[in-house]
Protein backbone atom coordinates (compact mmCIF):
# COMPACT_ATOMS: atom_id res chain seq x y z
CA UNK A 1 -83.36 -69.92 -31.37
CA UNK A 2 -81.47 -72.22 -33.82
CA UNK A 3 -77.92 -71.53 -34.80
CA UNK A 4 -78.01 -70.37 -38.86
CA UNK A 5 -75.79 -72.62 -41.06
CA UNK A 6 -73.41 -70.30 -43.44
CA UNK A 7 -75.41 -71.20 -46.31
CA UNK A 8 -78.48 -69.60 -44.91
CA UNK A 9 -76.20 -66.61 -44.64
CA UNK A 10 -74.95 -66.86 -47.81
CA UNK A 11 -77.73 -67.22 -49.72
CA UNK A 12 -79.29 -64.20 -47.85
CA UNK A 13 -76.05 -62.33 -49.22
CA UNK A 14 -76.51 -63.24 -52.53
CA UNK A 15 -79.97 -61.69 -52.51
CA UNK A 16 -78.88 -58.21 -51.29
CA UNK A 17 -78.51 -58.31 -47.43
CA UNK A 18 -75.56 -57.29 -46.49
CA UNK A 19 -76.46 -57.58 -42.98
CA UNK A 20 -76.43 -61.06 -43.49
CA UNK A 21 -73.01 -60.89 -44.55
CA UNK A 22 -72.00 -58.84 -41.93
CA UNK A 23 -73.07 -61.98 -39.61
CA UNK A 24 -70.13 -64.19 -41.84
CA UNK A 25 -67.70 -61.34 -41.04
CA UNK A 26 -68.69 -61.57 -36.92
CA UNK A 27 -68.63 -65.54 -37.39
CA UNK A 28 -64.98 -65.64 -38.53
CA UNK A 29 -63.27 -62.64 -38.10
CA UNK A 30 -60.68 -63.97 -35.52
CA UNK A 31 -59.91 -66.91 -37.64
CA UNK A 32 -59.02 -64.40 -40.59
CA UNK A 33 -57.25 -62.50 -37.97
CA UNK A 34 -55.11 -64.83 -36.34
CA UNK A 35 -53.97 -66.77 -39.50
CA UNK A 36 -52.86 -63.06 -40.87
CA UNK A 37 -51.29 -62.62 -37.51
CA UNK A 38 -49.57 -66.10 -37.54
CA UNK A 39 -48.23 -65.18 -40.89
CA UNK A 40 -46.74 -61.88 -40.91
CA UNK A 41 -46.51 -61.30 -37.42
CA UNK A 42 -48.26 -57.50 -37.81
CA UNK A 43 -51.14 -56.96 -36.01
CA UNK A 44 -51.86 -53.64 -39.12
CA UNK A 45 -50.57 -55.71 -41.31
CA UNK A 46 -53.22 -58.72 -40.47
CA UNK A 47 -56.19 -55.88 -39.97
CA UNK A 48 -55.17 -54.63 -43.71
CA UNK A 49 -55.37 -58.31 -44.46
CA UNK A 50 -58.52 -58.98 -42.93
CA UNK A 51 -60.52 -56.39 -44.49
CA UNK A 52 -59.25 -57.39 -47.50
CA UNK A 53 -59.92 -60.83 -47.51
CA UNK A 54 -63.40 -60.49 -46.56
CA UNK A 55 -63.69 -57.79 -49.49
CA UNK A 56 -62.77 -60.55 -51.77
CA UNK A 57 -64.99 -62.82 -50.06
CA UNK A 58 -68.15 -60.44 -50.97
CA UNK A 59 -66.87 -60.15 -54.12
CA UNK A 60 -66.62 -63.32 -54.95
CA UNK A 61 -69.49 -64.70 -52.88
CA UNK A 62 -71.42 -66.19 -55.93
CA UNK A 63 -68.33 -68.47 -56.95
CA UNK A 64 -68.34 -70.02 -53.84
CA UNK A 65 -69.95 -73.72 -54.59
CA UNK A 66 -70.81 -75.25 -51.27
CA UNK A 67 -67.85 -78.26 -52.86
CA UNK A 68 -66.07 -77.61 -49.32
CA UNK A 69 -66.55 -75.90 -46.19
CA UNK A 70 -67.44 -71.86 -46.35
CA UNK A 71 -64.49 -71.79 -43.80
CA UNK A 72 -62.23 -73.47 -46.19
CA UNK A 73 -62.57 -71.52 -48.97
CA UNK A 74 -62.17 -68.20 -46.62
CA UNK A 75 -59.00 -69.69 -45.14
CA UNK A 76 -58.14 -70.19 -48.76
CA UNK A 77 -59.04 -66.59 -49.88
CA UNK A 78 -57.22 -65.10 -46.40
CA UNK A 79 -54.20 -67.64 -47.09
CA UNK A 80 -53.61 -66.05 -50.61
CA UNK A 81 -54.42 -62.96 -49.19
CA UNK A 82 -51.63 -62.62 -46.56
CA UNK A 83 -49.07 -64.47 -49.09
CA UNK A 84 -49.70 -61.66 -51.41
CA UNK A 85 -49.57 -58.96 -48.67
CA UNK A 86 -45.57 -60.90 -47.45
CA UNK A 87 -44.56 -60.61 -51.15
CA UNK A 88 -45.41 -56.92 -51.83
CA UNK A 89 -43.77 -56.24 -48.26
CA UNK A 90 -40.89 -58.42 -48.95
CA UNK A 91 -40.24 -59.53 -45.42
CA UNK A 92 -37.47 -61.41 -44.76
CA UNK A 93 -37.60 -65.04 -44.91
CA UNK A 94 -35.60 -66.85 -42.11
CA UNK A 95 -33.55 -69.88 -43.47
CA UNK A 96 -33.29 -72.40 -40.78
CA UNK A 97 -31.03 -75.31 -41.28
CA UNK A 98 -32.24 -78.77 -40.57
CA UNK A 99 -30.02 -80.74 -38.56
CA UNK A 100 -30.42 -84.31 -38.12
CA UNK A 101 -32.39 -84.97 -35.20
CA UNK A 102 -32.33 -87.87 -32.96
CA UNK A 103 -34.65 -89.26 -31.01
CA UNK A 104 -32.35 -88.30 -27.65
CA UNK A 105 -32.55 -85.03 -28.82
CA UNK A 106 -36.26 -84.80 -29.63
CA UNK A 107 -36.80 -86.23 -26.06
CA UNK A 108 -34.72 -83.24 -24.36
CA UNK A 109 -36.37 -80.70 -26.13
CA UNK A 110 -39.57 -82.60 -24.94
CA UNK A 111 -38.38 -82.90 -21.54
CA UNK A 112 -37.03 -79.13 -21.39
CA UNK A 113 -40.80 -78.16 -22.97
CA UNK A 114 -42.23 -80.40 -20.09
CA UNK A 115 -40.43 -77.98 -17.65
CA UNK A 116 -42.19 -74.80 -18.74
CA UNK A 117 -45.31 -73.74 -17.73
CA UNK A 118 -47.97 -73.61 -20.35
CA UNK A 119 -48.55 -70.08 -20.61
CA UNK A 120 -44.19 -69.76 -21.08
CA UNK A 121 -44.61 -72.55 -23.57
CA UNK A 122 -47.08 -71.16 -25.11
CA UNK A 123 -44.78 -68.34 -26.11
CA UNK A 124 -41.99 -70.09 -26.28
CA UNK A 125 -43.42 -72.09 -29.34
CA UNK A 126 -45.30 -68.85 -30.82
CA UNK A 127 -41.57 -67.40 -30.92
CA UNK A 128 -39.86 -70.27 -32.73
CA UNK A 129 -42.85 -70.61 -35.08
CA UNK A 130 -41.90 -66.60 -36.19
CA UNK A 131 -38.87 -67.89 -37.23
CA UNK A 132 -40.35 -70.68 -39.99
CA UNK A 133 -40.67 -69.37 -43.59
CA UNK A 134 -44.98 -68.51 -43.88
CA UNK A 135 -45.45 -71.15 -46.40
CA UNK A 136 -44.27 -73.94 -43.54
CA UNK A 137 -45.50 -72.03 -40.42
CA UNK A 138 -48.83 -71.53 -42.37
CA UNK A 139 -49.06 -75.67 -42.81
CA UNK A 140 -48.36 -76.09 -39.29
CA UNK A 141 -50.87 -73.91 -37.87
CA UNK A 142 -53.63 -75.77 -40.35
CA UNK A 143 -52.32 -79.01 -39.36
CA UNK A 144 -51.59 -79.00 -35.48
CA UNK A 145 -53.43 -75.55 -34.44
CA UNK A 146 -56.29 -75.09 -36.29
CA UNK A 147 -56.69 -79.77 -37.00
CA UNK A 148 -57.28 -79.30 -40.58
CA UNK A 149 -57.24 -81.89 -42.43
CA UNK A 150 -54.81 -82.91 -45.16
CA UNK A 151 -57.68 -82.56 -47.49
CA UNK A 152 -58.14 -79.32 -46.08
CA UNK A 153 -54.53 -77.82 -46.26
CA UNK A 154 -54.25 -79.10 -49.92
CA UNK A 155 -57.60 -76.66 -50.95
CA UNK A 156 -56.66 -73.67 -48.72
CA UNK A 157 -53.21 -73.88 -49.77
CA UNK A 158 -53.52 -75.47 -53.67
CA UNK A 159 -50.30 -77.40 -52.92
CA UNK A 160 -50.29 -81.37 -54.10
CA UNK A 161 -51.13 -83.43 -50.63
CA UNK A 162 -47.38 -85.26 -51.27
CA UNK A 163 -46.03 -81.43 -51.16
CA UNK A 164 -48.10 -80.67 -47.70
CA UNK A 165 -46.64 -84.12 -45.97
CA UNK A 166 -42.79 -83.03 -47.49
CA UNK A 167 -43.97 -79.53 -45.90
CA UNK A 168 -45.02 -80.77 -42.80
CA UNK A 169 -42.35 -82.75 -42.56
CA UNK A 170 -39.45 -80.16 -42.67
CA UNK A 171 -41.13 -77.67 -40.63
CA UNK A 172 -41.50 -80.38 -38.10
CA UNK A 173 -38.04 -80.91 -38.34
CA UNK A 174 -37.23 -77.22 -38.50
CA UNK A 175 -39.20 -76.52 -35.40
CA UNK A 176 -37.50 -78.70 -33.65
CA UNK A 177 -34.33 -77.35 -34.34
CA UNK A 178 -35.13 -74.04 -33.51
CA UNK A 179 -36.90 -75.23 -30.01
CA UNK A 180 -33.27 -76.78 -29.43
CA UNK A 181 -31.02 -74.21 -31.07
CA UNK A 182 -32.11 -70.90 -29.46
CA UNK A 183 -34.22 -71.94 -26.38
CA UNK A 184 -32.59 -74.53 -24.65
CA UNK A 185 -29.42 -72.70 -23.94
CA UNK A 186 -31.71 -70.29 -21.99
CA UNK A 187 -33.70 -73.22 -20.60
CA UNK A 188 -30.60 -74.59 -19.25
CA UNK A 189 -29.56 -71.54 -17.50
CA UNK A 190 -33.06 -70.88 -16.07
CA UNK A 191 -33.49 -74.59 -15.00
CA UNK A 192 -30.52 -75.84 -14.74
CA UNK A 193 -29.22 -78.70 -16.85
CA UNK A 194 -31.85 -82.22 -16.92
């Protein structure tokens, strides 16, 4: 048996089967799922999200154009979704300052990162992540998780390209900070100093 495209499903959508749409919702539930997740860090919070992103996604089914992937334009629709959901929750946005980073620093943190197992790392990351404002830690997860591309992020996100590099770029440098600000001193008393 061959493997459907989305269009096939889409098109049998269109014309009134909604258990062909139910297929779209099996396909990519757990991406919907884990970007909500990612981004407000509430598992009811990202179902709520989820089922209302794919009830927009029905909704809106016969605007979708085929110009990108179906996948983009649902990361778009959950994207919107969950920034709407943060913004009528008003969760606390944490402000990070950037310090300047050097290269000797960049290389501890690697080194100290090195030291961890992958499933603490893992973690570790996922932790300092939760502390990015959503708009950066969303661009991250496109970008290094999920290997969008630019192209990508700028649809899902309808932020300029030179807006998604500047984003990228702080929460890279954010990241980092956090990684050396809060879990090094721990590292270092758990591994000793390196």
């Amino acid at each position: 048996m061959t493997k459907q495209t989305d269009e096939y499903y889409i098109e049998k959508t269109l014309h009134g089967d909604v258990n062909a749409f139910a297929f779209l919702v099996e396909r990519y539930k757990d991406m919907v799922f884990t970007l909500a997740v990612k981004m407000t860090r509430s598992r009811e919070d990202a179902e709520e999200i989820s089922q209302d992103s794919f009830i927009k996604v029905y909704k809106y089914l016969s605007k979708f154009k085929g110009d990108s992937k179906f996948s983009t334009w649902l990361y778009k629709i959950s994207y919107n979704t969950c920034l709407d959901s943060i913004k009528k929750n008003a969760y606390q946005r944490n402000q990070v300052v950037i310090d300047d980073v050097t290269e000797n620093q960049l290389a501890s943190v690697e080194t100290i990162l090195d030291g961890i197992e992958k499933k603490e790392r893992a973690a570790v990351i996922n932790t300092c992540l939760n502390q990015l404002p959503e708009e950066e830690k969303a661009v991250l997860v496109f970008f290094y998780f999920k290997e969008l591309s630019l192209k990508e992020i700028v649809e899902i996100t309808s932020i300029t390209e030179a807006n998604v590099k500047v984003k990228l770029h702080r929460a890279r440098k954010k990241l980092l900070s956090i990684v050396k600000n809060t879990v090094e001193p721990e590292i270092i008393n758990h591994y000793g100093r390196t």
